[in-house]
Protein backbone atom coordinates (compact mmCIF):
# COMPACT_ATOMS: atom_id res chain seq x y z
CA UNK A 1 14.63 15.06 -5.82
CA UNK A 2 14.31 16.17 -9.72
CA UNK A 3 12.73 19.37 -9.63
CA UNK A 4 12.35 19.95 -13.33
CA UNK A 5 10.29 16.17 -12.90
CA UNK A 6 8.17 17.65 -10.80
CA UNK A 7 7.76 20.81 -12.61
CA UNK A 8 6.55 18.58 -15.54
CA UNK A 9 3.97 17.31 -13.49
CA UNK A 10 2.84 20.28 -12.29
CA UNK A 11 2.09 21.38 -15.62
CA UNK A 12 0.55 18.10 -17.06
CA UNK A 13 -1.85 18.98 -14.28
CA UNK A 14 -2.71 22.33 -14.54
CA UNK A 15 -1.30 23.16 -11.02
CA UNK A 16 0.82 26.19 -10.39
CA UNK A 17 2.94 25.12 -7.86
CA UNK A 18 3.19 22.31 -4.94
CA UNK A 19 3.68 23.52 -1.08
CA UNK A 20 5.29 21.55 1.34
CA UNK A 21 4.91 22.28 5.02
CA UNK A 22 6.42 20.22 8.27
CA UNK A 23 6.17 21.07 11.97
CA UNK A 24 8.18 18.38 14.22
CA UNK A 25 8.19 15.88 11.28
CA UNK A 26 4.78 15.25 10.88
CA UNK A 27 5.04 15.16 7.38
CA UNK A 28 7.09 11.83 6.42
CA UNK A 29 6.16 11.78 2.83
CA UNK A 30 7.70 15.50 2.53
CA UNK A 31 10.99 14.23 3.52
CA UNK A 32 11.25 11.56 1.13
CA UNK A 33 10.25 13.23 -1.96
CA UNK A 34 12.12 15.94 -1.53
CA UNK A 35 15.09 14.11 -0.29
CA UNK A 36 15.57 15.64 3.09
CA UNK A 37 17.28 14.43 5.94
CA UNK A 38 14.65 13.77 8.92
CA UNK A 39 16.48 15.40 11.73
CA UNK A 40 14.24 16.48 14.67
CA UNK A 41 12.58 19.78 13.30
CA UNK A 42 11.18 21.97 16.33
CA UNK A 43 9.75 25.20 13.86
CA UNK A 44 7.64 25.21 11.00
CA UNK A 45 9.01 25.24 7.80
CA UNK A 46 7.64 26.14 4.23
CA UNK A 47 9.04 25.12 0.88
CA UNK A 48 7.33 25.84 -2.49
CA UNK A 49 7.89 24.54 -5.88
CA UNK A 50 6.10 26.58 -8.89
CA UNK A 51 4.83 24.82 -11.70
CA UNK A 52 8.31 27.51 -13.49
CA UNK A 53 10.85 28.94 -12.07
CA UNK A 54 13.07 28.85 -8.92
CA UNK A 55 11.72 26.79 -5.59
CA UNK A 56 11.49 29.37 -2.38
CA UNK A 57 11.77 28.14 1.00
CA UNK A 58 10.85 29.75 4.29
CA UNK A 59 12.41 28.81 7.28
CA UNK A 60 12.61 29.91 10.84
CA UNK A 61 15.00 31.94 12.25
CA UNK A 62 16.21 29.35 15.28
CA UNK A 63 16.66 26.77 12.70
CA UNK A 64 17.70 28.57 9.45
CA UNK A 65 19.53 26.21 7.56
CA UNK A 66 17.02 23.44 7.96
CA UNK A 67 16.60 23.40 3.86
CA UNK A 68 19.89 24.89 2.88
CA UNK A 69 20.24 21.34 1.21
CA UNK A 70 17.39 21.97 -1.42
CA UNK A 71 17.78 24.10 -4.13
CA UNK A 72 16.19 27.45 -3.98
CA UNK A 73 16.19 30.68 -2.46
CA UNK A 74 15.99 31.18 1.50
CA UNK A 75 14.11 33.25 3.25
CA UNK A 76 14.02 33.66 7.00
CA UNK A 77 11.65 34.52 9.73
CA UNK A 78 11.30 35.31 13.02
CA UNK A 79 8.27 36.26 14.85
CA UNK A 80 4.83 34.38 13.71
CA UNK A 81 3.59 37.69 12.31
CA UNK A 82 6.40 38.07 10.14
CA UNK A 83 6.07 34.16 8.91
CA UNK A 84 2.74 34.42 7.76
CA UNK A 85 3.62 37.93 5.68
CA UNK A 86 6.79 36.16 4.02
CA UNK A 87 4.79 33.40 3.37
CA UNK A 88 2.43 35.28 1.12
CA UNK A 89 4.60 37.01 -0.09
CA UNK A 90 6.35 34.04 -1.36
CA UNK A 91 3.21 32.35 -2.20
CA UNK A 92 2.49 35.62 -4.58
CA UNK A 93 -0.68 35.89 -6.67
CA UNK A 94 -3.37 33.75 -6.30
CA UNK A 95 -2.85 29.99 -7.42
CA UNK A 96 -4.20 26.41 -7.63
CA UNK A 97 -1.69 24.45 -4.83
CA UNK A 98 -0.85 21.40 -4.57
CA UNK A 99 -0.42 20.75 -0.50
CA UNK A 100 -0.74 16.99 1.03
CA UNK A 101 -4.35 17.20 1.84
CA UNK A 102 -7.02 15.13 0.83
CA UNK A 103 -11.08 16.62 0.58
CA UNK A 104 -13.44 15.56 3.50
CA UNK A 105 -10.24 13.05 4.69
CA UNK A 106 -10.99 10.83 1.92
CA UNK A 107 -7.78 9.52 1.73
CA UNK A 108 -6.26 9.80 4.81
CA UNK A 109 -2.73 8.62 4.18
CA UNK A 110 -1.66 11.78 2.58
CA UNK A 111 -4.12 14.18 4.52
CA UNK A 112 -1.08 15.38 6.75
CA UNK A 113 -1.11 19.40 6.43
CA UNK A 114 -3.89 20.52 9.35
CA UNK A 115 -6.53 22.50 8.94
CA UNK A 116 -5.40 25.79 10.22
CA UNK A 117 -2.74 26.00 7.71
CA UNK A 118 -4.89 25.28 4.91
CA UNK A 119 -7.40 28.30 6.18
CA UNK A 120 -4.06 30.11 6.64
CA UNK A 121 -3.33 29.77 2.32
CA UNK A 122 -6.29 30.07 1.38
CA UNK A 123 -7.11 33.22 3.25
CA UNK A 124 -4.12 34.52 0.70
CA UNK A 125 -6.41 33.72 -2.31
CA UNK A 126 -5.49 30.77 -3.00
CA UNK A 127 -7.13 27.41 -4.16
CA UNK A 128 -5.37 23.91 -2.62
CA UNK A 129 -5.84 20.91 -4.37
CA UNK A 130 -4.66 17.40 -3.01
CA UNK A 131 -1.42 16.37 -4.16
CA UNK A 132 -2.55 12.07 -3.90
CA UNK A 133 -1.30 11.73 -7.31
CA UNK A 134 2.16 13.71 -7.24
CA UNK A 135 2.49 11.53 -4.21
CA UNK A 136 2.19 8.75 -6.20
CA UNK A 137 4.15 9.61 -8.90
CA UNK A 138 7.01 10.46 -6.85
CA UNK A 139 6.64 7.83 -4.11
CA UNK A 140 5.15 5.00 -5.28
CA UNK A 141 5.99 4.11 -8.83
CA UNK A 142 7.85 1.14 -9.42
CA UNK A 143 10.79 1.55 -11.80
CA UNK A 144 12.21 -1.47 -13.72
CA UNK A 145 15.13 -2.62 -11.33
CA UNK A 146 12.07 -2.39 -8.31
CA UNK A 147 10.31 -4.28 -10.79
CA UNK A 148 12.47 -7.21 -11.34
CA UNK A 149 13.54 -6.78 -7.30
CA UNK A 150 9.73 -7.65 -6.87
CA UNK A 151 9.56 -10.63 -9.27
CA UNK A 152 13.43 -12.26 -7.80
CA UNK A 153 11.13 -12.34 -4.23
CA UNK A 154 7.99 -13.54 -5.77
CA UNK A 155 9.46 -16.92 -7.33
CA UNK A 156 11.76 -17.70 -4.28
CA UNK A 157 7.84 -16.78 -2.12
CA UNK A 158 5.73 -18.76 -4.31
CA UNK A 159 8.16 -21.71 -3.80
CA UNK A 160 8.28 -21.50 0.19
CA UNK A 161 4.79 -20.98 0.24
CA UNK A 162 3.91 -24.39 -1.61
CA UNK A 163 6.80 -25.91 0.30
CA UNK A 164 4.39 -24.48 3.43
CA UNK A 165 1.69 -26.47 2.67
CA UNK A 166 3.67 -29.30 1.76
CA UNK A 167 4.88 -29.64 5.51
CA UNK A 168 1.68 -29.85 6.46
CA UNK A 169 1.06 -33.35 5.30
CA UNK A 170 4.89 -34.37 5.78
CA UNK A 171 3.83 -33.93 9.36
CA UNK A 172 0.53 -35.73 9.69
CA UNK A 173 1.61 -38.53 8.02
CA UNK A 174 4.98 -38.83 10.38
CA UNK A 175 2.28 -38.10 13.31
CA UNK A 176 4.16 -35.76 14.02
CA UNK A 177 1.84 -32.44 15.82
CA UNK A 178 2.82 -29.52 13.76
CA UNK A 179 1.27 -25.89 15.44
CA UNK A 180 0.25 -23.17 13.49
CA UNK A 181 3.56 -21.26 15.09
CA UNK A 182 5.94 -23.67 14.21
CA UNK A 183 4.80 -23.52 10.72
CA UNK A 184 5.22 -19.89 11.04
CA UNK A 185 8.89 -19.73 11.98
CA UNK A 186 9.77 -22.58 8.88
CA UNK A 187 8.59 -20.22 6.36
CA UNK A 188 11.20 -17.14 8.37
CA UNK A 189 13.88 -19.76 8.55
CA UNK A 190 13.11 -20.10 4.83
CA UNK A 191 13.16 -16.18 3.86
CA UNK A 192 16.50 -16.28 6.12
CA UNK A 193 18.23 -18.73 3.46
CA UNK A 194 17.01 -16.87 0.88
CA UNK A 195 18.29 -13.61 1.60
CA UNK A 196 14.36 -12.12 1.94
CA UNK A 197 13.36 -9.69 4.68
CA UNK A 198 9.92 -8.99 6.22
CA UNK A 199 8.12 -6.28 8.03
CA UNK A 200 6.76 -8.89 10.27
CA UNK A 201 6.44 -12.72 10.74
CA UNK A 202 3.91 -14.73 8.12
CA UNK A 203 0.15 -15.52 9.42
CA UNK A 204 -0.91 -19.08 9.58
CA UNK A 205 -4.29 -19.87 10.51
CA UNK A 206 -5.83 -22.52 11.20
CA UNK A 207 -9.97 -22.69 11.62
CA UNK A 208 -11.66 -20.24 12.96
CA UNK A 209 -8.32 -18.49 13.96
CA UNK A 210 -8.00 -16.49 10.12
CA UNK A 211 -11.44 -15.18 10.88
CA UNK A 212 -9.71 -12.62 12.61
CA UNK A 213 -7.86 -10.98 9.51
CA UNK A 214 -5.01 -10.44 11.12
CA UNK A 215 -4.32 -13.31 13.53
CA UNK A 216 -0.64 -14.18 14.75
CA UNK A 217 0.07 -17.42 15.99
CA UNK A 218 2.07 -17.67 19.38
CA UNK A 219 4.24 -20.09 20.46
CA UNK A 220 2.10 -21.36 23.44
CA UNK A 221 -0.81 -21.97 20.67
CA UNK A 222 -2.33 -25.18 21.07
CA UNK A 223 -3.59 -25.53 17.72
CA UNK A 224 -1.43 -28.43 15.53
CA UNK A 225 -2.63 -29.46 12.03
CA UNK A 226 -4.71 -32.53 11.47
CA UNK A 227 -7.43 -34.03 9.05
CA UNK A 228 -10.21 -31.86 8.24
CA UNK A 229 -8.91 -28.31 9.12
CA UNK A 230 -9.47 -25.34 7.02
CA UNK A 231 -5.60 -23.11 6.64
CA UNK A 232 -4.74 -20.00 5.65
CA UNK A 233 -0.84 -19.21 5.20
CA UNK A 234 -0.74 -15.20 4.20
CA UNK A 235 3.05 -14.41 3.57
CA UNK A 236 5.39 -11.38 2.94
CA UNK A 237 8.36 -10.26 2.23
CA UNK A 238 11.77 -8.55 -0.27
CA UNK A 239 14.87 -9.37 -1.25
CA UNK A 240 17.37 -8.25 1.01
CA UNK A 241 18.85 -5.24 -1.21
CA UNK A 242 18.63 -1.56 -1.31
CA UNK A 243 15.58 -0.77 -3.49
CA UNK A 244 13.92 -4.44 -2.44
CA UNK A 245 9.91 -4.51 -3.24
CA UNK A 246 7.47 -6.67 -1.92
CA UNK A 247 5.68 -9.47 -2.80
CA UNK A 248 2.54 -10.10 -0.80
CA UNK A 249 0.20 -13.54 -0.94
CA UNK A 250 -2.51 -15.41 0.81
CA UNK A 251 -3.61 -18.87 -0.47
CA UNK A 252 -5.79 -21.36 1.50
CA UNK A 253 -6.11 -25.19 1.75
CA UNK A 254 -7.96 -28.18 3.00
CA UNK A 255 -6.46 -30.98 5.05
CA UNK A 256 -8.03 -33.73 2.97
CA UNK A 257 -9.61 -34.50 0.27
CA UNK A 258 -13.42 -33.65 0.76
CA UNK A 259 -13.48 -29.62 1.94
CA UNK A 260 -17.29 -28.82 3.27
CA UNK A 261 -19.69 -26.94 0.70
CA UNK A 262 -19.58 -23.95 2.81
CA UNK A 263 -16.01 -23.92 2.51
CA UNK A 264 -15.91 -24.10 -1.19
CA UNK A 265 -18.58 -21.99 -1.54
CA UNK A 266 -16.63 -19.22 -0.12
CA UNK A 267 -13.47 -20.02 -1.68
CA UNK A 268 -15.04 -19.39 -5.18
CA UNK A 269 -17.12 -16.44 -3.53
CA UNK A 270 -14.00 -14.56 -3.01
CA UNK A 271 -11.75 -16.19 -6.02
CA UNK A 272 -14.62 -14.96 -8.69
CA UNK A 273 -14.93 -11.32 -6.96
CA UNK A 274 -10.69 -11.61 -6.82
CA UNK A 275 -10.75 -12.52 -10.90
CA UNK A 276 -13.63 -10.09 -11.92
CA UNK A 277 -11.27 -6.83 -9.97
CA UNK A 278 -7.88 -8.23 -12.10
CA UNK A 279 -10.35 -8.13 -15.29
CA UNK A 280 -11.59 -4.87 -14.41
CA UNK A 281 -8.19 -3.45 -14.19
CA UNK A 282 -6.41 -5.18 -17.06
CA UNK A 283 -9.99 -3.98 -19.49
CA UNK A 284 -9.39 -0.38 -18.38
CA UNK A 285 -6.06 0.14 -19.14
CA UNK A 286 -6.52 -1.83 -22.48
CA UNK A 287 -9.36 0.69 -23.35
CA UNK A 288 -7.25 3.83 -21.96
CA UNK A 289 -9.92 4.61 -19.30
CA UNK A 290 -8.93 6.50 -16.11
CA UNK A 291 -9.50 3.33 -13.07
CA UNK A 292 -9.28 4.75 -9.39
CA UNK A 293 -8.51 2.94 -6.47
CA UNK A 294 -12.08 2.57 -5.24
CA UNK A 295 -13.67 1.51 -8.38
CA UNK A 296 -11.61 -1.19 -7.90
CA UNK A 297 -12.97 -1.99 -4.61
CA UNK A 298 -16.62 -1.56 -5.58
CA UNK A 299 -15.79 -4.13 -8.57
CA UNK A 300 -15.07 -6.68 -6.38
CA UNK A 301 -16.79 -6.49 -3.43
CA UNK A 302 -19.83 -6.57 -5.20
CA UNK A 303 -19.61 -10.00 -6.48
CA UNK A 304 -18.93 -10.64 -3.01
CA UNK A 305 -22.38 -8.47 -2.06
CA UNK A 306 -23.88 -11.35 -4.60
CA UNK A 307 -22.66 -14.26 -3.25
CA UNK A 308 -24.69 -13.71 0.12
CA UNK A 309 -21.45 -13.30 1.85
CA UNK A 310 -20.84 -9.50 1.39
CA UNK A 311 -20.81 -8.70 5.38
CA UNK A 312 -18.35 -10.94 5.71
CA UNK A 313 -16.16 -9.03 3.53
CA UNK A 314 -14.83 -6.64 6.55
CA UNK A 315 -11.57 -4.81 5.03
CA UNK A 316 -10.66 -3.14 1.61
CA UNK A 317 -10.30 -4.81 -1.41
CA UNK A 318 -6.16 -4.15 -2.08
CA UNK A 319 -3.28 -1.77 -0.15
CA UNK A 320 -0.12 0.00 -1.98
CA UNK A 321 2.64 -2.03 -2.31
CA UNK A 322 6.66 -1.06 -2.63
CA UNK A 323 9.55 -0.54 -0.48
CA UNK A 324 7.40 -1.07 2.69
CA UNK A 325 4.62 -3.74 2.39
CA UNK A 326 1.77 -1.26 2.82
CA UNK A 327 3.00 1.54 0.49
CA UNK A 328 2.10 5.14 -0.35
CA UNK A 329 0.42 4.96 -3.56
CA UNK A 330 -3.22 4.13 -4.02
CA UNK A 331 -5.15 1.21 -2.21
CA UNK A 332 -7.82 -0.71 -3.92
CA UNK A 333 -10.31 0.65 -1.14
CA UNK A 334 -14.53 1.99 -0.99
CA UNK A 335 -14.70 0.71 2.12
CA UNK A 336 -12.22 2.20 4.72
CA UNK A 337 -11.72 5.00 2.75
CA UNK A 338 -12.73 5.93 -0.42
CA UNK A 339 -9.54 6.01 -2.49
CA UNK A 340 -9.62 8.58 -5.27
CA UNK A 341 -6.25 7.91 -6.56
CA UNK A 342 -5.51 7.10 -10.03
CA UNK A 343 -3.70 3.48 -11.03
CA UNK A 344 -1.24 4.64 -13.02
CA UNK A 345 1.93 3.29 -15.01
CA UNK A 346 4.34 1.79 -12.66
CA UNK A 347 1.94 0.90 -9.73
CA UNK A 348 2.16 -2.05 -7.28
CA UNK A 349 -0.66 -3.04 -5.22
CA UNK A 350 -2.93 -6.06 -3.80
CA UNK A 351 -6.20 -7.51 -4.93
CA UNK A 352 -7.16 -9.84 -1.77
CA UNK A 353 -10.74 -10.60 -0.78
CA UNK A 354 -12.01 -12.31 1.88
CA UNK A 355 -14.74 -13.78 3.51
CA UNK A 356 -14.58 -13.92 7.71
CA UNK A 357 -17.22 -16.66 9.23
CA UNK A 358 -16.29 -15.76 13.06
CA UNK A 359 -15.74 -19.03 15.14
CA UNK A 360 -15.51 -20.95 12.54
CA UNK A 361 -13.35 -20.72 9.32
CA UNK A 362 -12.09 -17.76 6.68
CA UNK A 363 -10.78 -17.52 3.24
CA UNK A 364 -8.54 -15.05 1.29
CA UNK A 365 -7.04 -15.09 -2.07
CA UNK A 366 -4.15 -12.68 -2.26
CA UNK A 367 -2.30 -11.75 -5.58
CA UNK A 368 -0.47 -9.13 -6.49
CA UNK A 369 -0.66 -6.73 -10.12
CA UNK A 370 2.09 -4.03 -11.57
CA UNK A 371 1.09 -2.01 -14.28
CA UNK A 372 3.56 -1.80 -16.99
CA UNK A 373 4.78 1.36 -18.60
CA UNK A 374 3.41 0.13 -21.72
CA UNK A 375 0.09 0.36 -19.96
CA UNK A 376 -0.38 -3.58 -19.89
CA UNK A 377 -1.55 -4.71 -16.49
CA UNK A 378 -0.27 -8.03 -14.74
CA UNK A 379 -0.91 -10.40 -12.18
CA UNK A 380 2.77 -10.75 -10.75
CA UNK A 381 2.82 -14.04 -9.42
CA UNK A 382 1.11 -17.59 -9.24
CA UNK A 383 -3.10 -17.39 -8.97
CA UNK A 384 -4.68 -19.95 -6.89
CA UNK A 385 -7.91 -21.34 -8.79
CA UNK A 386 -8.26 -24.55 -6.58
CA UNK A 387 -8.26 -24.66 -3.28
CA UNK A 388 -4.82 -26.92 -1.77
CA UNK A 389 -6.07 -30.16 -0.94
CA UNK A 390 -2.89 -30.66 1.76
């Protein structure tokens, strides 16, 4: 944890100070920014950072040394009564807050402090804002080594994942009945040679099965590959070192050479609502405009909307992406949530569409963008235009 970093930010945003507050380690994000171990916390804990000076932090009595590893001065309570004094006290004069709270739940992956505590500050005067965007700044910004961590897994990905497809036709042509499952566990034997790790095993779909977003084959599937099937192979993964990022995909193919209409028609539904959300992003950081998470998703899923297909369209537009797949910085999302997070320098995330016919077939284009600290934004990795005609 840098606390003159954060300090900086503090200021940059015209917020006096940023509160952190954990009761039995509800708060996960707390303990990573500031660096603290996540040992089994039983009483409540405060710890405040003004936008100057020293951090204070207010701990309980029956577990007093609970933040003796952060810098700052300690002070100690006992009975509830005498926690909620100290606390103002510590808190001082009214101030604009930072706490990990988001208005109305909007964005509900960093609304973590409940509601009685906020009543609790702000009965001291107080005015809490949500700290979404420290959060991001301190979580979920992608430095260079992540950066070049991130593009080490994409080419080794995009090369397993045409290698995928490939062994789709190796197997029809040896007659050879290849299940969606076995497919699966070639692409993990593959990440296994290459050193890459995953959260969880690949999807492959084949049909109607990728109408359900997020379908997993089993081994006792009786679905093989064969002439005129629709496929969807979504995979992810990181290189297998400390500080490893992911790179997340989904590209779709055609067993043959004459797809349906309907199944083009969808394919360029979702890969012109895909391209006009990358050209959305790239234009507003080229003009130096402020872009938010759910503009994003509006962007997109209204060329969707005008394709006829927009119903179809049943999750958000893009998710977070770092350490963990699904990471803690803004999602590309009007939808589930409405995201009111900034993009900002150094940010990872998704763009991935899709278009969900139940009981009978799906598509998804998946890329990935990063934008660079020189404000440039990028589409990581390969783009599918085409469909694969496997």
């Amino acid at each position: 944890m840098d606390i003159k970093s954060i300090q900086e930010e503090l200021k940059k945003n015209k917020i006096d100070g940023w509160l952190f507050y954990d009761f039995q380690n509800r708060d996960q994000l707390a303990y990573r920014i500031l660096g603290l171990e996540n040992k089994h916390t039983s009483r409540r804990w405060f710890y405040f950072i003004p936008v100057k000076g020293e951090p204070k932090k207010l701990v309980s009595a029956v577990e007093s040394t609970k933040l003796d590893s952060l810098p700052g001065r300690k002070i100690v309570y006992l009975a509830w009564t005498e926690q909620q004094k100290l606390l103002k006290q510590m808190l001082g004069s009214p101030k604009k807050i930072a706490m990990q709270y988001s208005p109305k739940n909007n964005i509900p992956y960093v609304s973590i402090v409940d509601a009685g505590v906020i009543e609790l500050i702000k009965s001291f005067g107080h005015k809490i804002v949500s700290s979404a965007d420290l959060i991001s700044i301190f979580e979920a910004i992608i430095d260079e080594k992540g950066y070049q961590l991130h593009k080490a897994a994409q080419k080794i990905i995009d090369e397993i994942r045409r290698d995928a497809f490939l062994q789709i036709r190796e197997a029809i042509n040896s007659n050879r009945r290849l299940t969606e499952h076995e497919l699966q566990q070639y692409i993990m034997k593959r990440f296994g040679e290459n050193d890459l790790v995953t959260s969880s095993e690949p999807i492959v779909g084949i049909n109607d099965h990728p109408a359900d977003p997020h379908f997993e084959p089993r081994p006792n599937d009786y679905y093989y590959f064969k002439e005129g099937d629709t496929v969807l192979i979504d995979l992810w993964a990181k290189k297998n070192l400390p500080g490893g990022i992911y790179y997340d995909i989904t590209w779709v193919g055609y067993v043959g050479a004459n797809p349906s209409q309907k199944y083009i028609e969808i394919f360029n539904a979702v890969k012109n609502a895909r391209d006009t959300a990358i050209n959305f992003v790239k234009e507003s950081f080229a003009k130096k405009q402020k872009c938010y998470g759910w503009q994003g998703d509006d962007v997109c899923r209204n060329v969707v909307k005008k394709s006829g297909f927009g119903k179809y369209f049943i999750h958000r537009t893009g998710h977070s992406i770092g350490e963990e797949v699904h990471g803690n910085g803004p999602n590309i999302d009007n939808l589930e949530t409405k995201d009111e997070r900034l993009l900002m320098r150094g940010c990872l995330f998704s763009i991935e569409p899709g278009i969900y016919l139940a009981g009978e077939m799906a598509v998804r284009t998946e890329v990935n963008m990063f934008i660079n600290f020189d404000g440039t934004a990028e589409v990581t990795g390969e783009i599918q235009n085409e469909l694969v005609l496997i």
